[in-house]
Structures are given as C-alpha cells and as structure tokens.
Protein backbone atom coordinates (compact mmCIF):
# COMPACT_ATOMS: atom_id res chain seq x y z
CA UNK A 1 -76.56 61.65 12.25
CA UNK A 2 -75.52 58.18 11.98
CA UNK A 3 -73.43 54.85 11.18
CA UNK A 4 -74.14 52.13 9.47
CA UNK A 5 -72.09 49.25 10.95
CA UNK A 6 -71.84 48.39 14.38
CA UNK A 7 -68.45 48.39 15.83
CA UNK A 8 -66.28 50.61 18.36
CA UNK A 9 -65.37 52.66 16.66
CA UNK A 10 -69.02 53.75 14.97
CA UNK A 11 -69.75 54.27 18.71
CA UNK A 12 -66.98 56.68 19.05
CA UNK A 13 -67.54 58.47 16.55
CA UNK A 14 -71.75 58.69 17.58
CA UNK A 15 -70.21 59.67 20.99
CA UNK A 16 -68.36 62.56 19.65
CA UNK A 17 -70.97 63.87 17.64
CA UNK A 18 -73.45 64.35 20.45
CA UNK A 19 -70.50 65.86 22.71
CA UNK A 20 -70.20 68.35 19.81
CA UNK A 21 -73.48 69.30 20.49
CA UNK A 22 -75.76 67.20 17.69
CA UNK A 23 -78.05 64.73 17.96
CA UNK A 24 -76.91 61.09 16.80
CA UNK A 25 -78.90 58.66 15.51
CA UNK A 26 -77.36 54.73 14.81
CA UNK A 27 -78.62 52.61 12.23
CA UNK A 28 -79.51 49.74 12.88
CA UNK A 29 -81.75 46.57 12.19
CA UNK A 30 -83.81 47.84 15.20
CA UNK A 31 -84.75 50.94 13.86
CA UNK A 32 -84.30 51.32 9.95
CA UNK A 33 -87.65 51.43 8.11
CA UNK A 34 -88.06 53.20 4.83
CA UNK A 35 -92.16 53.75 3.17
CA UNK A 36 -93.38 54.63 -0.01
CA UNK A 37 -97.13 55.77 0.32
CA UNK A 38 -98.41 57.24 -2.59
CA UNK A 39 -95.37 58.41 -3.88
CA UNK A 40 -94.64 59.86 -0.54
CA UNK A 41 -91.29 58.83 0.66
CA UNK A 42 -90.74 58.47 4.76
CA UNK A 43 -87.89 57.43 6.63
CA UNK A 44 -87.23 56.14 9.87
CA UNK A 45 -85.41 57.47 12.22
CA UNK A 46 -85.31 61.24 10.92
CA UNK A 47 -81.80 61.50 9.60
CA UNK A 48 -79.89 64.58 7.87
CA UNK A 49 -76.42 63.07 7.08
CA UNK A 50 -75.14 59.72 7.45
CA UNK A 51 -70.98 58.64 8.52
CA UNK A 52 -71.16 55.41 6.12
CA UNK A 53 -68.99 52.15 8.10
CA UNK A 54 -70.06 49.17 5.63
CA UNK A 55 -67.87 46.66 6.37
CA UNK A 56 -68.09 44.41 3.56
CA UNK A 57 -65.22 42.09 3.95
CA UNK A 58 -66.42 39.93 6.46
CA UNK A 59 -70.70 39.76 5.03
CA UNK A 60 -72.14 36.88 3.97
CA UNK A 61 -74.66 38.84 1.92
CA UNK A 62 -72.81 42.45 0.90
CA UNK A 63 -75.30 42.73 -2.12
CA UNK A 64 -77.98 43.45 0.20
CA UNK A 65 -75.79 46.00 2.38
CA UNK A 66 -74.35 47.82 -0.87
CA UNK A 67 -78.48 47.87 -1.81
CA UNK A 68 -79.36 49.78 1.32
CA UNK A 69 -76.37 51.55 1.77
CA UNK A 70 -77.50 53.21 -1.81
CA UNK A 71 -80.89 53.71 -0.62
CA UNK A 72 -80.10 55.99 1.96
CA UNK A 73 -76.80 57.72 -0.33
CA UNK A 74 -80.10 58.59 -2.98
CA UNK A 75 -81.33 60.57 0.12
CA UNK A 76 -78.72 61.80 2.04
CA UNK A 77 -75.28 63.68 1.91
CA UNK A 78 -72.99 60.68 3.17
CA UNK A 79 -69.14 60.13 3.70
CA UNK A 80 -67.62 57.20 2.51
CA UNK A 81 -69.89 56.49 0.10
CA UNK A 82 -70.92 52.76 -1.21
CA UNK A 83 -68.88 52.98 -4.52
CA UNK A 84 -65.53 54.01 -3.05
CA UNK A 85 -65.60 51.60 -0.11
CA UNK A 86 -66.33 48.90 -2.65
CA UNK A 87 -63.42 49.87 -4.67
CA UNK A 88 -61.61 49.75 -1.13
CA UNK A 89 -62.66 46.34 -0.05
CA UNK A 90 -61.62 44.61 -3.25
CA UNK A 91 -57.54 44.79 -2.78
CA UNK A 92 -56.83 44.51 -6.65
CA UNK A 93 -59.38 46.95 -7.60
CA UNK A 94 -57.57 49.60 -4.75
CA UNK A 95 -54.00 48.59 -6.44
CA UNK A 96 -55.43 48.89 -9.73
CA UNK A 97 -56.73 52.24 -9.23
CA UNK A 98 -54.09 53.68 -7.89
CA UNK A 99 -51.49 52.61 -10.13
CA UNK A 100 -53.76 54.12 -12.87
CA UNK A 101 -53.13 57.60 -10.99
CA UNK A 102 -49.33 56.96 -10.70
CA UNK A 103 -49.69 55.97 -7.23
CA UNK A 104 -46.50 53.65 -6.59
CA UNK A 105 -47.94 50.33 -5.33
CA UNK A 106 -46.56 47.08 -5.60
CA UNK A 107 -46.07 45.14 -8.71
CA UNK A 108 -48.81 42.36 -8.55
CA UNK A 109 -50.45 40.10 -10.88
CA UNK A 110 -54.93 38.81 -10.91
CA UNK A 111 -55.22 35.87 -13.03
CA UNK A 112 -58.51 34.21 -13.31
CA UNK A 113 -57.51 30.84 -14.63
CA UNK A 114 -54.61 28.95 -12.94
CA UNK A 115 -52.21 28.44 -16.23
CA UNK A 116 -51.79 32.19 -16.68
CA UNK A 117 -51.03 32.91 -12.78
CA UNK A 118 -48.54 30.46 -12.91
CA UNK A 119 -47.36 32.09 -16.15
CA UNK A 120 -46.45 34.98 -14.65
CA UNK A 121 -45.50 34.03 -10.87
CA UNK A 122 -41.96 33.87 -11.74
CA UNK A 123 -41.13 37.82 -11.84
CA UNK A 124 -41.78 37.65 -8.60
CA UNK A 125 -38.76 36.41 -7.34
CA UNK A 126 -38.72 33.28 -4.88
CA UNK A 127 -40.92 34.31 -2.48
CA UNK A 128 -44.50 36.46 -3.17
CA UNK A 129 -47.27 37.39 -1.41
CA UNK A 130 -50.28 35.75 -1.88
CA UNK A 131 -54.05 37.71 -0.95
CA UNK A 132 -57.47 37.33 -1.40
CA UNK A 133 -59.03 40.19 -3.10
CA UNK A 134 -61.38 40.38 0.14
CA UNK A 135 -60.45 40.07 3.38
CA UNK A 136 -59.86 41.93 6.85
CA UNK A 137 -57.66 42.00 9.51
CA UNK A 138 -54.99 40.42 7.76
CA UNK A 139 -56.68 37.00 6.58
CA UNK A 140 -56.23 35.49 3.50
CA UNK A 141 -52.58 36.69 3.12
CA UNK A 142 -49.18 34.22 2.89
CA UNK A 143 -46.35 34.16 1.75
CA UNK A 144 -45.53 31.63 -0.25
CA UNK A 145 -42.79 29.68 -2.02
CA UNK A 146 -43.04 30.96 -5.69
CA UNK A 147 -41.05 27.31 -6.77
CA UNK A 148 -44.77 26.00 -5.92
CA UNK A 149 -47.86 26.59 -8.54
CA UNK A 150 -50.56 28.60 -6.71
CA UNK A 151 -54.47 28.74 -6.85
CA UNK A 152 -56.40 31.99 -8.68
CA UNK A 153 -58.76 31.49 -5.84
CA UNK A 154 -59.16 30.34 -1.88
CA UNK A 155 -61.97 28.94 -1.14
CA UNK A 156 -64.98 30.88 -3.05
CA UNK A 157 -62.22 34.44 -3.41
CA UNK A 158 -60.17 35.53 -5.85
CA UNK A 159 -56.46 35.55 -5.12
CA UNK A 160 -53.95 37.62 -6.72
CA UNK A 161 -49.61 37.75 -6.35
CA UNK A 162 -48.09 40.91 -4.80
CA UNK A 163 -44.28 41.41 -4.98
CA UNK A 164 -43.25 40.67 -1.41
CA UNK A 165 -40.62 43.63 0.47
CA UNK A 166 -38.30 42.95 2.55
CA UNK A 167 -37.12 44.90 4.73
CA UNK A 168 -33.71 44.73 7.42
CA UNK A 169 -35.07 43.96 10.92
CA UNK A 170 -38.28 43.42 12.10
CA UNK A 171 -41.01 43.80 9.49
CA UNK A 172 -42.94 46.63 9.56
CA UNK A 173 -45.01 49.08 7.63
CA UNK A 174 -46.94 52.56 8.57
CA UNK A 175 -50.89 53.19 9.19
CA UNK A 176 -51.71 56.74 7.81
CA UNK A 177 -55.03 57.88 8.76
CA UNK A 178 -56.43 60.86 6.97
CA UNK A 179 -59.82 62.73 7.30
CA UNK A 180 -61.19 65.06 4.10
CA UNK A 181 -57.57 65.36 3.17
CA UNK A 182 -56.03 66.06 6.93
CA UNK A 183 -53.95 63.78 8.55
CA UNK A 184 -55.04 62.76 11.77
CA UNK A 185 -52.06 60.77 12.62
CA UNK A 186 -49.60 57.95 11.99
CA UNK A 187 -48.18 54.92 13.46
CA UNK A 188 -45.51 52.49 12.46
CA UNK A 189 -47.00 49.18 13.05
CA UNK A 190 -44.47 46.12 14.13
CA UNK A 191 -45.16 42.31 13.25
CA UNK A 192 -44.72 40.19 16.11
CA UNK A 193 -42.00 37.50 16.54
CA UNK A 194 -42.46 34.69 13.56
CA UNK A 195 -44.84 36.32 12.08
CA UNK A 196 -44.55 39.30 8.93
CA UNK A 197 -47.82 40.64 9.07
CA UNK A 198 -48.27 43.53 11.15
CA UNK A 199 -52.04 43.70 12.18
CA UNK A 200 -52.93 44.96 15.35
CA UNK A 201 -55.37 41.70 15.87
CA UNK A 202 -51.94 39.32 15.00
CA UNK A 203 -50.39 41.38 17.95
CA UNK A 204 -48.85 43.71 15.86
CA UNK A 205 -46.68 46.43 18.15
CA UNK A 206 -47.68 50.02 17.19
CA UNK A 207 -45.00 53.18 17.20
CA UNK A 208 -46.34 56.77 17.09
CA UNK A 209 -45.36 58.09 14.04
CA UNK A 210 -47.38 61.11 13.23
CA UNK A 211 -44.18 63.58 13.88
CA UNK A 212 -41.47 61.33 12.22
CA UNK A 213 -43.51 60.33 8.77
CA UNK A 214 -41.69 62.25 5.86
CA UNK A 215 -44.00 64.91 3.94
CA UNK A 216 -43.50 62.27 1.00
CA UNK A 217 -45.22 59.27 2.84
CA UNK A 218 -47.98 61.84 4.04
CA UNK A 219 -48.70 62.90 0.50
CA UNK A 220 -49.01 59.26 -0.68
CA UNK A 221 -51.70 58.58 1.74
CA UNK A 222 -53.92 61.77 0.87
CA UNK A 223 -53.48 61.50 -2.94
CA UNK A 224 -54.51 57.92 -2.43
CA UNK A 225 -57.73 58.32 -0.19
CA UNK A 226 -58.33 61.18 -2.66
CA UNK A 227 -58.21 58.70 -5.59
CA UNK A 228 -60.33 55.88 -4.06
CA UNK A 229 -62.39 59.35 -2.87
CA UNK A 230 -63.06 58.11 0.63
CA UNK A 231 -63.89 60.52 3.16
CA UNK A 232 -61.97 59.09 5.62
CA UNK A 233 -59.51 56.21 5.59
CA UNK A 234 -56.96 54.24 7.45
CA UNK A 235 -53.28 54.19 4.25
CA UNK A 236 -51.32 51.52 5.21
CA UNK A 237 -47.85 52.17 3.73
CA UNK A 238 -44.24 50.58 3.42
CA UNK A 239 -41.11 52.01 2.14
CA UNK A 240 -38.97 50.55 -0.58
CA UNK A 241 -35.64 51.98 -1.93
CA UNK A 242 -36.71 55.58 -1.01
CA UNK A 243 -40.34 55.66 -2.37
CA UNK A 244 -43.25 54.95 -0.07
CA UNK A 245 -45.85 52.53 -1.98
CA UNK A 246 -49.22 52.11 -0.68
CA UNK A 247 -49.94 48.33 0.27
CA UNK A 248 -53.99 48.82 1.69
CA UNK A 249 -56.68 51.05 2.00
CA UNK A 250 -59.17 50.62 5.04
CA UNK A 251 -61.81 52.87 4.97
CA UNK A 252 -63.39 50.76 8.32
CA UNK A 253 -59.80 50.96 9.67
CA UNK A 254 -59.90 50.64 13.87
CA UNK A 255 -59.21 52.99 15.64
CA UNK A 256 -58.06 51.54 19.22
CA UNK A 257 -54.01 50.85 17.88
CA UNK A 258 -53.71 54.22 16.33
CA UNK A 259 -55.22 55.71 19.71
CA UNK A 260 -52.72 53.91 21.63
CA UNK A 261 -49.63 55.36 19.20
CA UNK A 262 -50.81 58.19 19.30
CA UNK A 263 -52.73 59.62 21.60
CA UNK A 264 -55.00 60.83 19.13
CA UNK A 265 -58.49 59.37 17.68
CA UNK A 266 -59.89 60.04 14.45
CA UNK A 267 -63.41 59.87 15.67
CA UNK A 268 -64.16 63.46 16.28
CA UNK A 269 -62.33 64.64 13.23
CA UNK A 270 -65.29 62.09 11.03
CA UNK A 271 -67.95 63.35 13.41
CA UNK A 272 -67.28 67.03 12.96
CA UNK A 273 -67.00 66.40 8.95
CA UNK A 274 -70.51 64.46 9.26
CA UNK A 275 -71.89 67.66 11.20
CA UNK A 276 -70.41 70.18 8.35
CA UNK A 277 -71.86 68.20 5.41
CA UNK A 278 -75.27 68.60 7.09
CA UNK A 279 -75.05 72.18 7.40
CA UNK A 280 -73.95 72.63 10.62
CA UNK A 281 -70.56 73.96 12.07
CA UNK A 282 -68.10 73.07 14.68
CA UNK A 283 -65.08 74.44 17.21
CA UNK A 284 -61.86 73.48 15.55
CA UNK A 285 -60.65 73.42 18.82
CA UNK A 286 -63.26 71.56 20.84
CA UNK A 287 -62.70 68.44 18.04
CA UNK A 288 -58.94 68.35 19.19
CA UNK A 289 -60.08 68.35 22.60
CA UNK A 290 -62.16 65.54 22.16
CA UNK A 291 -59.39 63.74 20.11
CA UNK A 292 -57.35 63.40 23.03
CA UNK A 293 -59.97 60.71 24.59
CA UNK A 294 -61.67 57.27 22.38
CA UNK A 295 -64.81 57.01 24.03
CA UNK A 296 -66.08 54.46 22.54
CA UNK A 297 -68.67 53.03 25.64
CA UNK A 298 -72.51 52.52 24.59
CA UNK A 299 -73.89 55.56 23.04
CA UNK A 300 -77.10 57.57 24.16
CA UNK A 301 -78.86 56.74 21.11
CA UNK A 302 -78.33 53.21 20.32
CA UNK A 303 -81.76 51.76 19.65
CA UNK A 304 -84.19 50.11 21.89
CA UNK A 305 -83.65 46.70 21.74
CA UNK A 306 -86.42 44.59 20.66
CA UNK A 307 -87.99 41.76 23.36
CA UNK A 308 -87.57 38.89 20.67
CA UNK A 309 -85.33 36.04 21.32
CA UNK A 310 -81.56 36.30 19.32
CA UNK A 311 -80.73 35.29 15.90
CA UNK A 312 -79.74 31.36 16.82
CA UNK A 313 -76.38 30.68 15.63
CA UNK A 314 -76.54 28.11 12.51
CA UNK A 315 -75.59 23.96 13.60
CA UNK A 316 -72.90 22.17 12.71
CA UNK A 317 -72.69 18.51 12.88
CA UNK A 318 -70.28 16.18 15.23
CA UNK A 319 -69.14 14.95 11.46
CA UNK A 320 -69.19 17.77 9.05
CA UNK A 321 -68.34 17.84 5.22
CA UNK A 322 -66.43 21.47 4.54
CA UNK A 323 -63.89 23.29 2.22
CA UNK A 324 -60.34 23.49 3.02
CA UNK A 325 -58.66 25.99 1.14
CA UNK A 326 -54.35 26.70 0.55
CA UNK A 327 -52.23 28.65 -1.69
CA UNK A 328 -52.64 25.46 -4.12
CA UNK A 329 -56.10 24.58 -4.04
CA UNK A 330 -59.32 23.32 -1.82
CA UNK A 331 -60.74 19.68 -1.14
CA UNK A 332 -64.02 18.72 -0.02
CA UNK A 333 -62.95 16.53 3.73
CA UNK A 334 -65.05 15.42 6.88
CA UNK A 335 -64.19 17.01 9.75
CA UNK A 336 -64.62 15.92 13.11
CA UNK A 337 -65.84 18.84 15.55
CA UNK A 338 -63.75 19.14 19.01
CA UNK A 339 -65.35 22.04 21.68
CA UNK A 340 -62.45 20.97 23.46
CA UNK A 341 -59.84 22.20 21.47
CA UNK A 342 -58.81 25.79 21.49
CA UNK A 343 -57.80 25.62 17.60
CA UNK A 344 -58.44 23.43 14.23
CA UNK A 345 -56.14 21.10 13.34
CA UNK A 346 -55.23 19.81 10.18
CA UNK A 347 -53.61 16.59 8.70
CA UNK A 348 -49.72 17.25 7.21
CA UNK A 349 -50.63 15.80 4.04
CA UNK A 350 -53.43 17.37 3.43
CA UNK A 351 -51.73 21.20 4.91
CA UNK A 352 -49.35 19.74 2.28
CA UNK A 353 -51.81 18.80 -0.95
CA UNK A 354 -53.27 22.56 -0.75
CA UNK A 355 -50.55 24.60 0.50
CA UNK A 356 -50.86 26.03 3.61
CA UNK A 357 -49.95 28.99 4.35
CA UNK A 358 -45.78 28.90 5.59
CA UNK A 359 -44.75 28.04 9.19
CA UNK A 360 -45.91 30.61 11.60
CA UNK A 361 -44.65 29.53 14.85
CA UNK A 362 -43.77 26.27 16.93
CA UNK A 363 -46.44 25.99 19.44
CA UNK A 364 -47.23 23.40 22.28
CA UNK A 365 -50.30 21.27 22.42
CA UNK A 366 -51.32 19.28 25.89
CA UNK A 367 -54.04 16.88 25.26
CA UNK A 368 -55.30 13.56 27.56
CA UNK A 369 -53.22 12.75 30.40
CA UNK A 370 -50.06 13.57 28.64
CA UNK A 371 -47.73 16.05 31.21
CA UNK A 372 -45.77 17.74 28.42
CA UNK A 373 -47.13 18.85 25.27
CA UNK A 374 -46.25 17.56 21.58
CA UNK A 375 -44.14 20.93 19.63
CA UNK A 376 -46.62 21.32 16.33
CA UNK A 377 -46.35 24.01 13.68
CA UNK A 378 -49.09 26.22 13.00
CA UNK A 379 -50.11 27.41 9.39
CA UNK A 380 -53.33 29.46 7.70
CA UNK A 381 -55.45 27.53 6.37
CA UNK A 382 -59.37 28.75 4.79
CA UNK A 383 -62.36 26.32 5.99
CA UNK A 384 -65.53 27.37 4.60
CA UNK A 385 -68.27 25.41 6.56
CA UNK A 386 -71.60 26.04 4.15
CA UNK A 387 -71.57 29.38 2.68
CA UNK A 388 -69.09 30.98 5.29
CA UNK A 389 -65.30 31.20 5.34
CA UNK A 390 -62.74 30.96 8.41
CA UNK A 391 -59.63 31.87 8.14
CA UNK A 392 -57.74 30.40 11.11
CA UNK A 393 -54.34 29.53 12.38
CA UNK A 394 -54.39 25.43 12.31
CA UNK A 395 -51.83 23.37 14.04
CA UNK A 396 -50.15 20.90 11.58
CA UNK A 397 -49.85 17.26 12.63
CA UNK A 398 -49.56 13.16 11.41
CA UNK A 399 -53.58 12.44 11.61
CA UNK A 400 -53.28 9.41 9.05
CA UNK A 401 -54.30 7.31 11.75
CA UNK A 402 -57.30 9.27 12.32
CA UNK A 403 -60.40 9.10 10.61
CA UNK A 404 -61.15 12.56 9.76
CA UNK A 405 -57.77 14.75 8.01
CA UNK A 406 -59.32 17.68 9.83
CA UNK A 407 -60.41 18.47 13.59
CA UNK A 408 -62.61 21.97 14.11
CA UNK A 409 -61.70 23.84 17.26
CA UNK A 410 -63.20 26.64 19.16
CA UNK A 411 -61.58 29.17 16.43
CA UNK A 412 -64.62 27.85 14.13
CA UNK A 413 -66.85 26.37 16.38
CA UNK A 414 -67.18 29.30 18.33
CA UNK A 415 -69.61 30.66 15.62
CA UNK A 416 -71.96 27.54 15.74
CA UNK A 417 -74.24 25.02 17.88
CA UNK A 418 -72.92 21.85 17.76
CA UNK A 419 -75.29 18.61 17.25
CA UNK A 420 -73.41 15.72 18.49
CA UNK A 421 -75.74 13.44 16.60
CA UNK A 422 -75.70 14.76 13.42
CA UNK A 423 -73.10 13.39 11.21
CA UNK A 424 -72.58 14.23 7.36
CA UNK A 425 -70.81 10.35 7.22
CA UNK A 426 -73.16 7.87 6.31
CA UNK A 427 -71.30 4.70 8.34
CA UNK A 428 -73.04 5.20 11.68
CA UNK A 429 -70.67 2.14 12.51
CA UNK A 430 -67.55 3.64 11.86
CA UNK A 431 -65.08 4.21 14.54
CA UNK A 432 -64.01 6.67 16.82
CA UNK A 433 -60.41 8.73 16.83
C-alpha cells in the first residue's frame, strides 16, 4: 500500500493501514524505481494498490508528477486517480463540471483575453471574487472592486470571476468530507476577524457540523465527489437563499481542522477503502475505532533515507528582478531582499498600479530604534521570483523615497539562500535605502 505525496495526513492514513493489519509501503523519491528488461516489467517497492495524494497546486513541474502518477495507475488499482484530481485542482474545470451535472455552483465567468473579462464583470454586482484557476490553501483569491478592470491572469495563472455571497454575520462556509460515497464528517469553518476567507491556515475557526448539516447539503457533496469521481474528497460548501452550492473540491484536503471539529479523521475510512480495492477486507468497526485518534507521527515504513547531502535551496540575490502580480496586472520591479523582516513589503503605488488584493487588516510594524510601530495595511499580492510563485500577505507603505518599490521578507525568503553580493542592478554605485 501506499501514498504518493508526502504530508500528514499521507502518514495517517499509512499509519492506519498497518494498524488494520496490512503492510504499507510510501512512495517516495527514496525508493520508487520502475525497469523494463526485455519486456519484463519490475517495480520497486512491491506494491498492490496505491491511496493517490498528488498535490498539484503548489508543483513547479506537475507534468512530470501527472506522468508518474499514470505510470503506476497503468499498473495498479488506485483511488483518486490522476484525471479526476486534475479536474479538481483546476477550480474552473471543477465549476464547470459540475454545473454540467446540475450541480448548483456559483455563477462565474474564464476569459482568456482581458476585453471580454471586463465585458462581462459587470453581472457580477459591485463586488466579485477573483481566483486563480490553481491554487491551495486559499491563495490567489480577492475580492475585488468590480468598478476596477481586472487581469485574465496573476502572474503565469489563469484567473476567473466568481459571484461573491454574502452572508449576515461572520463569513462562513461548510467542509464536507466524503469517502466512496460516505460521509465521514462535517465542519462549519469561520473566517477570522478582517478577513472572508475561511481556511484553516488563515486561522479559520472550525464548528463540528457532521450532526447539524441538512440531508440536502450532504447530498451536494456526494453527487459532487461522484461527478469529479474522486475517491475521497474534502466539499467545501456555502448556502445561498436555501440551496447549498458547492464553492471547492479538495481531494488533498487536511485533515487536522476537521479532526479537531469533529473528533473524527478520515484517514482510516481511505486506508480501509485502499485495503478493499486490493482484495483484502476490514472490521467496520475497528476503522471507527481508529477514527477516533489522527496519528499522523512518522510511519514504520517511510523509506531509508539516503546519506547524500539535501537538495540546496535555489539563491536569490541582495537585488533581485521578479514579478509582482494584482487583480489588474504584473510588472517586472527590483526588489531589495530583507532577512530581517518578517513579511514583504510593497510600495502604495505600485499595490495601487496592479491591484492588490483589498485591505486585510491594520497591522503594526517596529523597525530601527523607533519605540512604537508605524499602523500599515496589509494586502495579497503574487511575487514570482524565477519560475516560482508566492502568494503572501505584503504590508502597504510610501517607499517612493526608496530605491527598490518592493522589499522581500522572510515570507519569501524563507525558501531561498541569500547572496548579499549578487545584485540583478547593474549601478554597483547606487545607493542604499
């Protein structure tokens, strides 16, 4: 048995297929090799079934995963197969579907050039919500003043316009997660103060909700997992005028928030389906057992690790030339590099010239010998710094003074070595902020 992406939740559920009696393998760079020797085909590690948790969204080269992800679905019975998680990552293509199966989802509209998006933003209303087709965790999502033109894409993604619903009090929406059809349980997911979005990792407040969710909203999410056909899948839905529309589907949905509303993990419910598909069988009643715990601590069979140094992060100069990317468009800056600051900051004008994301939140920023911070707004913003994109929450402030409309904190820089003496400016001369 095994998963294919590396996270907690693949340990749980490798965990909970060994405490249901099986053996677990975990795929990994370590341990994958696949020969063809006179038309013999071998595979390593011996395998009978694989729990598929490709987590596309965030690769810099998915091509390749989707590649070896069909390898092994040629070969082996798998859940969540490569097609339907596709489908899944790409937010349009989900809607899309769904709507085709008279699935209510929210109206939006994918334009690929910038006169027809703008065409249509209008029906809308005055405020939309703006998305990259691909993203995770709730990046690449604002809402945005429809009286402004907006971008078909941010940075190198496609963006699309989703109708944006309100709702009286605090904004929230529901997580359904459902495995081969049953649902494993629900939570009502809470955005935090000034923000709307209600991810977990935005410090989203979660709300059991697995006894309170009408049979309606529970049908929604298992005709729509059904549709995309995923094995398993985290439904995110909201309600609107009596009728529960389907916002997201996360087939590599976590599984730590829904534990905490509930009580309950999914893991063991994917692990027993995993052990059925390969032929074997399991005790209805030990899988609930094991639901009641997430244990998802370093399993018995990860890999071996090999004795050869780490993957070196990439470098990024003290000067570096990068993509900024808003609701209205992306410019080519320098940005000066700052280990010293917690988060990236970015010139108002500039926030302004490609439309940040809205206000998020007032926050307070000590720097030098100052004793009381400076109050800055904070806004999403997209940097792409060579081939890869950050979505981060950037302060907003006056840098026209500066040299450089854009400062990289730890939020970006955390991901790279940083070579003081490399600099993408060619003035060595020119002076210091």
């Amino acid at each position: 048995m095994s998963g294919l992406h590396s996270s907690k939740e693949t340990k749980a559920i490798l965990n909970a297929i060994e405490a249901l009696g099986y053996d677990a393998e975990w795929l990994r760079r370590e341990n994958i090799a696949v020969s063809i020797t006179d038309g013999e085909l071998t595979v390593e590690p011996d395998i009978d079934v694989i729990a598929n948790r490709l987590l596309l969204s965030t690769s810099t080269h998915p091509a390749d995963e989707i590649g070896l992800a069909r390898l092994f679905e040629n070969l082996y019975p798998m859940l969540n197969r490569p097609a339907p998680v596709t489908t899944a990552m790409h937010k349009f293509a989900t809607a899309a579907a769904l709507a085709d199966a008279d699935i209510p989802v929210p109206d939006a509209l994918l334009a690929l050039s910038s006169e027809r998006l703008n065409t249509g933003r209008e029906r809308f209303g005055e405020q939309g919500v703006y998305k990259t087709a691909i993203g995770t965790h709730g990046g690449g999502a604002w809402v945005v003043d429809l009286a402004e033109p907006v971008n078909p894409r941010v940075g190198d993604r496609q963006a699309f316009l989703q109708q944006f619903i309100e709702r009286d009090g605090r904004p929230r929406d529901t997580r359904v997660y459902v495995v081969d059809g049953e649902h494993i349980g629900s939570m009502y997911r809470y955005a935090p103060d000034g923000e709307w979005r209600t991810n977990v990792s935005f410090g989203g407040k979660v709300e059991d909700a697995t006894d309170d969710l009408p049979a309606a909203a529970v049908e929604t999410a298992r005709r729509a997992a059904d549709v995309i056909d995923l094995d398993y899948a985290g439904v995110d839905l909201i309600e609107t005028d009596g009728e529960w529309q389907v916002l997201e589907i996360n087939p590599t949905a976590g599984f730590r928030g829904l534990f905490k509303a509930t009580g309950r993990s999914p893991a063991p419910y994917i692990a027993a389906l995993a052990v059925e598909r390969g032929g074997g069988s399991v005790d209805p009643d030990r899988v609930a057992e094991l639901a009641e715990t997430l244990d998802d601590s370093k399993p018995a069979c990860m890999p071996r690790q090999p004795s050869l140094e780490p993957n070196e992060p990439a470098v990024i100069g003290y000067i570096e030339e990068v993509v900024v990317s808003g609701t209205r468009g992306s410019r080519l800056v320098m940005a000066k590099s700052d280990t010293g600051a917690t988060r990236t900051s970015i010139d108002s004008h500039l926030a302004t010239d490609i439309g940040s994301g809205p206000i998020k939140d007032i926050i307070t920023v000590r720097s030098g010998s100052l004793k009381q911070g400076k109050s800055r707004p904070v806004v999403d913003i997209v940097v792409g710094v060579g081939g890869t994109q950050h979505t981060v929450t950037a302060s907003v402030e006056d840098r026209s003074h500066m040299d450089f409309p854009l400062l990289l904190g730890r939020d970006i820089l955390e991901h790279y070595h940083v070579d003081v003496t490399r600099r993408a400016d060619s003035a060595d001369d020119r002076p210091e902020e």
